[in-house]
Each structure stands twice: as structure tokens, then as C-alpha cells.
C-alpha atoms as a PDB file:
ATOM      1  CA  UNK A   1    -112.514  70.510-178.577  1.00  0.00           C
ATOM      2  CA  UNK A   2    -115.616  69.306-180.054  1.00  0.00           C
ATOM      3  CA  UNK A   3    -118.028  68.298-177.647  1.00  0.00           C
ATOM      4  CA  UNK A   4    -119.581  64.873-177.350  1.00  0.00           C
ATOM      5  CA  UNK A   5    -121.416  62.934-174.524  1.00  0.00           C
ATOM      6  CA  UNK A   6    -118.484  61.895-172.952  1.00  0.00           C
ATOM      7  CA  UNK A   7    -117.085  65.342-172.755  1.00  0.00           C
ATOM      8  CA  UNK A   8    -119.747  67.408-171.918  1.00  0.00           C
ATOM      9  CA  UNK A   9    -120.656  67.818-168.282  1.00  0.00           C
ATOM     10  CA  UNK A  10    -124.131  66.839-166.943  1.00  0.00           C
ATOM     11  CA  UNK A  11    -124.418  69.684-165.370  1.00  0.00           C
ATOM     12  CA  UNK A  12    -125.774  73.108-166.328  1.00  0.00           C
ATOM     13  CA  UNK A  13    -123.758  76.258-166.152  1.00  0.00           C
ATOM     14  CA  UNK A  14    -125.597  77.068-163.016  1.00  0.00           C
ATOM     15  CA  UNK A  15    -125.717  73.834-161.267  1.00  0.00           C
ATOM     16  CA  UNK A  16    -121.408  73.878-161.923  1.00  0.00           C
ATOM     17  CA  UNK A  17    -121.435  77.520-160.718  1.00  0.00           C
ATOM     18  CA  UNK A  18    -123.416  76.029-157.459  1.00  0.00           C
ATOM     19  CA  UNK A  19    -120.948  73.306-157.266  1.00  0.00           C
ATOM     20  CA  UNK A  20    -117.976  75.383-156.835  1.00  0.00           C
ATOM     21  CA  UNK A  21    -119.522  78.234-154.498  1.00  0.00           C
ATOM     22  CA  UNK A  22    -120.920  74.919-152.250  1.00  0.00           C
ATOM     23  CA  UNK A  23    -117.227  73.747-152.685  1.00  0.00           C
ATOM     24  CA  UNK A  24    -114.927  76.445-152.146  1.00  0.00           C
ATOM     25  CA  UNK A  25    -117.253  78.002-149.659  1.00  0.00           C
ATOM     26  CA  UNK A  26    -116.583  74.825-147.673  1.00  0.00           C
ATOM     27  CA  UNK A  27    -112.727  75.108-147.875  1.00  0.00           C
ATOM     28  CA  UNK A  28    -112.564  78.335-147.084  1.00  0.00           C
ATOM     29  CA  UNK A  29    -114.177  77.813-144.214  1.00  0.00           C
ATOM     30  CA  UNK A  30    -112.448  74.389-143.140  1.00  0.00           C
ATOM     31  CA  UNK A  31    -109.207  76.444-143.562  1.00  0.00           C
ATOM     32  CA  UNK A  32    -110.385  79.489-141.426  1.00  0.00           C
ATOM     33  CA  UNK A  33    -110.315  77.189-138.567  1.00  0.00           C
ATOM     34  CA  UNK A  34    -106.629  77.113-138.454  1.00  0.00           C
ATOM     35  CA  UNK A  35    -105.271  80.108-140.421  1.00  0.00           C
ATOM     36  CA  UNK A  36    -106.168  84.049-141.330  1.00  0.00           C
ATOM     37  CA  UNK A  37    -107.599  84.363-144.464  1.00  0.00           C
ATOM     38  CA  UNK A  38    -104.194  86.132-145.684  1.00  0.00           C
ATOM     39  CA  UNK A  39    -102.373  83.043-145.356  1.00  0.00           C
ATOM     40  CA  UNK A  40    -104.597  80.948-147.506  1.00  0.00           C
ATOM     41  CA  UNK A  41    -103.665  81.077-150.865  1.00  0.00           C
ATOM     42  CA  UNK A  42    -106.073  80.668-153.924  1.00  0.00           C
ATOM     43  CA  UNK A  43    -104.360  77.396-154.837  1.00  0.00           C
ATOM     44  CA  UNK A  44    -104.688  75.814-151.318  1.00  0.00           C
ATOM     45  CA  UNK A  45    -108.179  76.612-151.346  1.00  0.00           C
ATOM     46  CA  UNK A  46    -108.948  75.577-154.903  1.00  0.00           C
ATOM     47  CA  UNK A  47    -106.731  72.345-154.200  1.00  0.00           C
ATOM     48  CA  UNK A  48    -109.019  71.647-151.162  1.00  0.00           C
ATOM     49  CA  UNK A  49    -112.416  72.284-153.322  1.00  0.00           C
ATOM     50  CA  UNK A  50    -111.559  70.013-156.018  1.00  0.00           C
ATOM     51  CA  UNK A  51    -111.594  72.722-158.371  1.00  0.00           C
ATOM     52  CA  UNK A  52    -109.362  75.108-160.731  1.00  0.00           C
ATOM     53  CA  UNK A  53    -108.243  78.485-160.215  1.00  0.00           C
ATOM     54  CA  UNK A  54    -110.519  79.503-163.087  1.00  0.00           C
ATOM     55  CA  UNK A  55    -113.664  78.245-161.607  1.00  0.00           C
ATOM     56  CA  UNK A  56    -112.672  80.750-158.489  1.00  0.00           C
ATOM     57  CA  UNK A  57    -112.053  83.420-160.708  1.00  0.00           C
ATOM     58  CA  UNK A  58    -115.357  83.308-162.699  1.00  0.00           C
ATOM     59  CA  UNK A  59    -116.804  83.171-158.771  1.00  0.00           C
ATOM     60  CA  UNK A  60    -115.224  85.426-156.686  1.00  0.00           C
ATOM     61  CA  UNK A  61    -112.874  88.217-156.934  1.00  0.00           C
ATOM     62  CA  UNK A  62    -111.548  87.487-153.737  1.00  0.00           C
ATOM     63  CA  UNK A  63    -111.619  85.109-150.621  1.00  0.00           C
ATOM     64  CA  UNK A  64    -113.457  87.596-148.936  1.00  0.00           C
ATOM     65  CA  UNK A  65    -116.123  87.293-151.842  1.00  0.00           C
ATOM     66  CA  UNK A  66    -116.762  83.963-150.619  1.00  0.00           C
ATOM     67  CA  UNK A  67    -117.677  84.870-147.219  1.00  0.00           C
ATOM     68  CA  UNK A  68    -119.806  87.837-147.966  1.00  0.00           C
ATOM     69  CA  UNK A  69    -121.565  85.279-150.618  1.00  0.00           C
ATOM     70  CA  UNK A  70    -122.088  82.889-147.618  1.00  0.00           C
ATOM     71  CA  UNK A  71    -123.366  85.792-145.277  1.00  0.00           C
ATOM     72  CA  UNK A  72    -125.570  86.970-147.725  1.00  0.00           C
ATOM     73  CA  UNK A  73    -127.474  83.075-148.123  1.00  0.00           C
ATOM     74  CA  UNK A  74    -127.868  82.748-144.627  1.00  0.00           C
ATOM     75  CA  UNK A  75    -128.995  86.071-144.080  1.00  0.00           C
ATOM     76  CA  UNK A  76    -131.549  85.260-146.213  1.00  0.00           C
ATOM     77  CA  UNK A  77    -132.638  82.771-143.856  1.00  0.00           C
ATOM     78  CA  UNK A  78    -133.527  85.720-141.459  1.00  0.00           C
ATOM     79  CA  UNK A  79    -135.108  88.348-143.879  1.00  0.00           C
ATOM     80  CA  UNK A  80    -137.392  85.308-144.764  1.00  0.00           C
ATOM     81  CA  UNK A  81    -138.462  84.345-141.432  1.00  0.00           C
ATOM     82  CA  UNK A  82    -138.837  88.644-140.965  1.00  0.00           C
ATOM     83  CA  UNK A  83    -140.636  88.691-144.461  1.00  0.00           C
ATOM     84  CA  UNK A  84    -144.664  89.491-143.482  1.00  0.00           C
ATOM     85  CA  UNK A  85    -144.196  90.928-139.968  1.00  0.00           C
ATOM     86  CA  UNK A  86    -143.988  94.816-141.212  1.00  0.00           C
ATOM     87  CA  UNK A  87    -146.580  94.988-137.875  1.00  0.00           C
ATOM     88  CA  UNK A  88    -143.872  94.316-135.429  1.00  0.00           C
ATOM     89  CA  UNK A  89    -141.360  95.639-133.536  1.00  0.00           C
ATOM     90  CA  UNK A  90    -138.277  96.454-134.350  1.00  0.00           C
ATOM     91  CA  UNK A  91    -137.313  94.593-130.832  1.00  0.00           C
ATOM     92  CA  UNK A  92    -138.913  91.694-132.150  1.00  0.00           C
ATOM     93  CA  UNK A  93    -137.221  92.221-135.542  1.00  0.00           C
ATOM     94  CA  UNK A  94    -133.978  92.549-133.846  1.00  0.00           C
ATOM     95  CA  UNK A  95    -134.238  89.439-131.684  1.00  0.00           C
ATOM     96  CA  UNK A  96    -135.201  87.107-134.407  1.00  0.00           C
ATOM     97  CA  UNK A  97    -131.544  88.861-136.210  1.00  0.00           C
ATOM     98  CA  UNK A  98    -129.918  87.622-132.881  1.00  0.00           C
ATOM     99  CA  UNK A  99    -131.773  83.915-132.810  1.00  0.00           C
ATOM    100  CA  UNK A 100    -130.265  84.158-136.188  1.00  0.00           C
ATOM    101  CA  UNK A 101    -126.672  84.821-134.733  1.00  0.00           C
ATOM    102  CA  UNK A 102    -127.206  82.249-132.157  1.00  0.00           C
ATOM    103  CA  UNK A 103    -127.826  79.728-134.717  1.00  0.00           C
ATOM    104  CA  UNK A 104    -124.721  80.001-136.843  1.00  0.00           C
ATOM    105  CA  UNK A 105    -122.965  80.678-133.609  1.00  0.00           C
ATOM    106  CA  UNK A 106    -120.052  79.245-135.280  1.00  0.00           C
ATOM    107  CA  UNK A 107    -120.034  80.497-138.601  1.00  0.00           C
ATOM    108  CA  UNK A 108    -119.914  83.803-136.821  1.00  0.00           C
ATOM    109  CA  UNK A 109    -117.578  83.183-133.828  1.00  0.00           C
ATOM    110  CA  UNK A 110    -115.172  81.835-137.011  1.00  0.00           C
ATOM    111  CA  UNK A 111    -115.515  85.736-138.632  1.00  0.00           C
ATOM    112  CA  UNK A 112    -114.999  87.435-135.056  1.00  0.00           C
ATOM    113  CA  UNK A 113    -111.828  85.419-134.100  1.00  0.00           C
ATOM    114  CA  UNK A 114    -110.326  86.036-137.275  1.00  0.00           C
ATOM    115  CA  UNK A 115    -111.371  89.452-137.704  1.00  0.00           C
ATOM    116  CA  UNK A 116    -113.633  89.678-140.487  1.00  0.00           C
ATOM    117  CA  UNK A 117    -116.626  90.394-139.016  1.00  0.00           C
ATOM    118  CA  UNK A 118    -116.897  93.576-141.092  1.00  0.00           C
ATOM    119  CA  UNK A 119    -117.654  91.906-144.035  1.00  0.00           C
ATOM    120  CA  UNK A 120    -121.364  91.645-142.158  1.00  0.00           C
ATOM    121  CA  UNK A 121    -121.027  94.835-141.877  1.00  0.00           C
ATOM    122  CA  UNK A 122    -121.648  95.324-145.337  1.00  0.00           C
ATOM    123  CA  UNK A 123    -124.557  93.497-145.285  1.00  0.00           C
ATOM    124  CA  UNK A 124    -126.815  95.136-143.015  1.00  0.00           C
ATOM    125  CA  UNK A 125    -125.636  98.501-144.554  1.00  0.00           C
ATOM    126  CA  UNK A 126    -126.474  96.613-147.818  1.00  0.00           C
ATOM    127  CA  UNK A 127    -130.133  95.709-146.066  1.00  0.00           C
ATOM    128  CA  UNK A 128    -130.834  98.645-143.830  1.00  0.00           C
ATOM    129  CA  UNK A 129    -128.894 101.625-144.790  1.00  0.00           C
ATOM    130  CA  UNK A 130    -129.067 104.516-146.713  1.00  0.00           C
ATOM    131  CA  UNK A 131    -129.516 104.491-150.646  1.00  0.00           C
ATOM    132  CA  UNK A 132    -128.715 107.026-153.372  1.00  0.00           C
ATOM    133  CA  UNK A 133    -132.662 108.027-153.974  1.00  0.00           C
ATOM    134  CA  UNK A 134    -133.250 108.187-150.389  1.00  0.00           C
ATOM    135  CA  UNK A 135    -133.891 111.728-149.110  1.00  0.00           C
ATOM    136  CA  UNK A 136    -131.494 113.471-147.104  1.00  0.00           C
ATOM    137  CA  UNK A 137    -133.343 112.410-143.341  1.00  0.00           C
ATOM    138  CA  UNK A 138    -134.065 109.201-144.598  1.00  0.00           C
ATOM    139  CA  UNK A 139    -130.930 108.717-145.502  1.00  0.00           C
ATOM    140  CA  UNK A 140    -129.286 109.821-141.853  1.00  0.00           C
ATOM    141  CA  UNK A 141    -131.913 107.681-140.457  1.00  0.00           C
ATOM    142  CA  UNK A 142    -131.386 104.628-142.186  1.00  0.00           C
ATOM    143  CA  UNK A 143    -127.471 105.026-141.464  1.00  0.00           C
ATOM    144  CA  UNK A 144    -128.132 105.530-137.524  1.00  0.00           C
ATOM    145  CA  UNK A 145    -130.125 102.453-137.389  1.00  0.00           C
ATOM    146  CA  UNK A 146    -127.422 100.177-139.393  1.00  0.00           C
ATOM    147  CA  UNK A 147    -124.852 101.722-137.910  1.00  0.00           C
ATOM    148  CA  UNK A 148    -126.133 101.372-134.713  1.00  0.00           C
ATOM    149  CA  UNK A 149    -127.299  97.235-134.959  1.00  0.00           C
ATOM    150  CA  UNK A 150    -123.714  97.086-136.195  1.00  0.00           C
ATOM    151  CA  UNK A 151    -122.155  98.507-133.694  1.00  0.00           C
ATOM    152  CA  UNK A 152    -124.299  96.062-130.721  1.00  0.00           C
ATOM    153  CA  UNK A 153    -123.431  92.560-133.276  1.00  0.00           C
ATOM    154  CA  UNK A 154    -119.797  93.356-133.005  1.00  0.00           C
ATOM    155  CA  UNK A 155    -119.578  94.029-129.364  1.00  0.00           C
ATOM    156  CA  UNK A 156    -121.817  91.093-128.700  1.00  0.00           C
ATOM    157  CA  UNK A 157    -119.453  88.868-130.786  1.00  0.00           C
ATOM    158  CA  UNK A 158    -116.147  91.075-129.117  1.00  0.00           C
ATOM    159  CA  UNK A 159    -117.760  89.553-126.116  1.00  0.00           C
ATOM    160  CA  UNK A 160    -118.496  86.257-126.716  1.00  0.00           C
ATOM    161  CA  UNK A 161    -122.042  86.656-127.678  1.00  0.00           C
ATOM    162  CA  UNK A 162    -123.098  85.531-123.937  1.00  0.00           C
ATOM    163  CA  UNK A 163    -126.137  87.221-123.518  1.00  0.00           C
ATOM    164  CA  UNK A 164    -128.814  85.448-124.940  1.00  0.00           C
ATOM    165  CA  UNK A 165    -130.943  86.917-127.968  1.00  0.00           C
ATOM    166  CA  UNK A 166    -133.822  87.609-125.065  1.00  0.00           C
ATOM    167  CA  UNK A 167    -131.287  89.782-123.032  1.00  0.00           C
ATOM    168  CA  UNK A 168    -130.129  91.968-126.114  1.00  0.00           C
ATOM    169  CA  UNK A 169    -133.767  92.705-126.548  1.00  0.00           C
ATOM    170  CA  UNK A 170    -134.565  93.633-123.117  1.00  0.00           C
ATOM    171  CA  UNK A 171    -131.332  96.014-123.615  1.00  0.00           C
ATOM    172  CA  UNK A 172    -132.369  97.394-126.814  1.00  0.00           C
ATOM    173  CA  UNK A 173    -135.830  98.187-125.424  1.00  0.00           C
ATOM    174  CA  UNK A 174    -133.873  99.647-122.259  1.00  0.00           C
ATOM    175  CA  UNK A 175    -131.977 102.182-125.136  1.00  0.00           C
ATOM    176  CA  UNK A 176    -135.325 103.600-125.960  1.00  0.00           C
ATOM    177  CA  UNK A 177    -134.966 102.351-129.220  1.00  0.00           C
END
């Protein structure tokens, strides 16, 4: 088809890509709150969006693409507000992760009930773990530490996250850590 003004979106490549992650990121989500993430199909979910099945595909690979995608943005939230305090403690570092957690409360109690909260997992590995070029007791290191914060988000979450960002730091600082 040969494109003319009344064909041609108004919208560049990346503002349509934004569209559709903004969009199906949505869905998924809105459907999460009533079923597992195996019983949404890609049609429901691009139905929902407003969007085709070939907009997902040139997204996401998978569902659970989405949600890492989502993680990943408002994880970015965090490393920003960490960004420039190299000088503190890793206490301190660690509470402002679980202010973090406390403010998309919901966003996270959503990936705990319905078992996905090892996509974060990812993430912090992806953040503070070990990397091909790092050395073979930096690389130990760095897997203790992300192993470990993972471990304490998903028993906080297991349990609720009741205890406040404050009492996981006075904890963490109890571990000697």
C-alpha cells in the first residue's frame, strides 16, 4: 500500500512501540487480577490492549516479557533514587529497595499471589550478580549478595510484606551484613 497522509500513522516507530508496551502492559496486568498468567491467552490480552497479535510479537516473546519489561522501568525508579550515594550503606541501600517495594505494594503482591515473583529475581541477578569478566571471588561475592536480597524479598512478600522497610533494615543490620 502506498502511503499517504491519511494512511500513515502520526506516530513514530518508537512512540507506537511505547503505545503497545503502555497498552498491553496494562492488560496484562488488569487480567492478573483474576487469572494465572497461563490462562491468559495472547489474543485476550491483545483484544484487551487494542492491539494485534503482531504488535505483541515485535514486543515480547512472551507474557512473562511483559512483566520483566515492567519490573525493569520501575526498578529504575530505585537505581535512580540509589544513583550518587556510592558513600552509603548497603542498609541504607537496601531500605530505599524496600521503600521501593512498599510503594508498588501492589504491583508486587499481584507477582507473589500468582507466583511469578521470580521473574524479579532476574533482575537483581541482572543488577547485582555475577558477570562473565568478573573474577572468580568477585563473582561468588556478587552471587551471595543477590542471592541473598533475593532470598529476604521473597520471604517478605511469602509473608505479606508486614514488616515495614525500617524493620528489614534493623534485621539486615542484626545479620551482620
Amino acid at each position: 500500500m502506498r502511503q499517504t497522509p491519511k494512511n500513515v500513522s502520526p506516530f513514530s516507530n518508537q512512540a507506537r512501540n511505547a503505545y503497545v508496551i503502555e497498552h498491553i502492559t496494562d492488560s496484562l496486568l488488569k487480567l492478573l487480577r483474576d487469572k494465572h498468567i497461563g490462562d491468559i491467552s495472547i489474543s485476550e490480552l491483545c483484544d484487551l490492549a487494542g492491539i494485534g497479535r503482531a504488535s505483541f510479537y515485535r514486543n515480547f516473546e512472551s507474557k512473562e516479557d511483559i512483566l520483566r519489561g515492567y519490573i525493569n522501568k520501575i526498578f529504575k525508579e530505585w537505581m535512580n533514587e540509589a544513583d550518587g550515594k556510592e558513600n552509603r550503606p548497603l542498609s541504607e541501600l537496601l531500605g530505599l529497595l524496600f521503600v521501593h517495594f512498599e510503594k508498588h505494594r501492589n504491583f508486587y503482591s499481584l507477582l507473589n499471589e500468582r507466583n511469578l515473583v521470580h521473574l524479579l529475581k532476574d533482575v537483581i541477578i541482572g543488577l547485582c550478580g555475577p558477570k562473565p569478566e568478573h573474577s572468580k571471588v568477585e563473582a561468588y561475592a556478587k552471587a551471595y549478595v543477590a542471592y541473598t536480597l533475593y532470598g529476604w524479598i521473597e520471604v517478605w512478600f511469602q509473608r505479606g510484606m508486614h514488616e515495614s522497610a525500617e524493620e528489614i533494615i534493623e534485621m539486615f543490620k542484626g545479620q551482620g551484613l
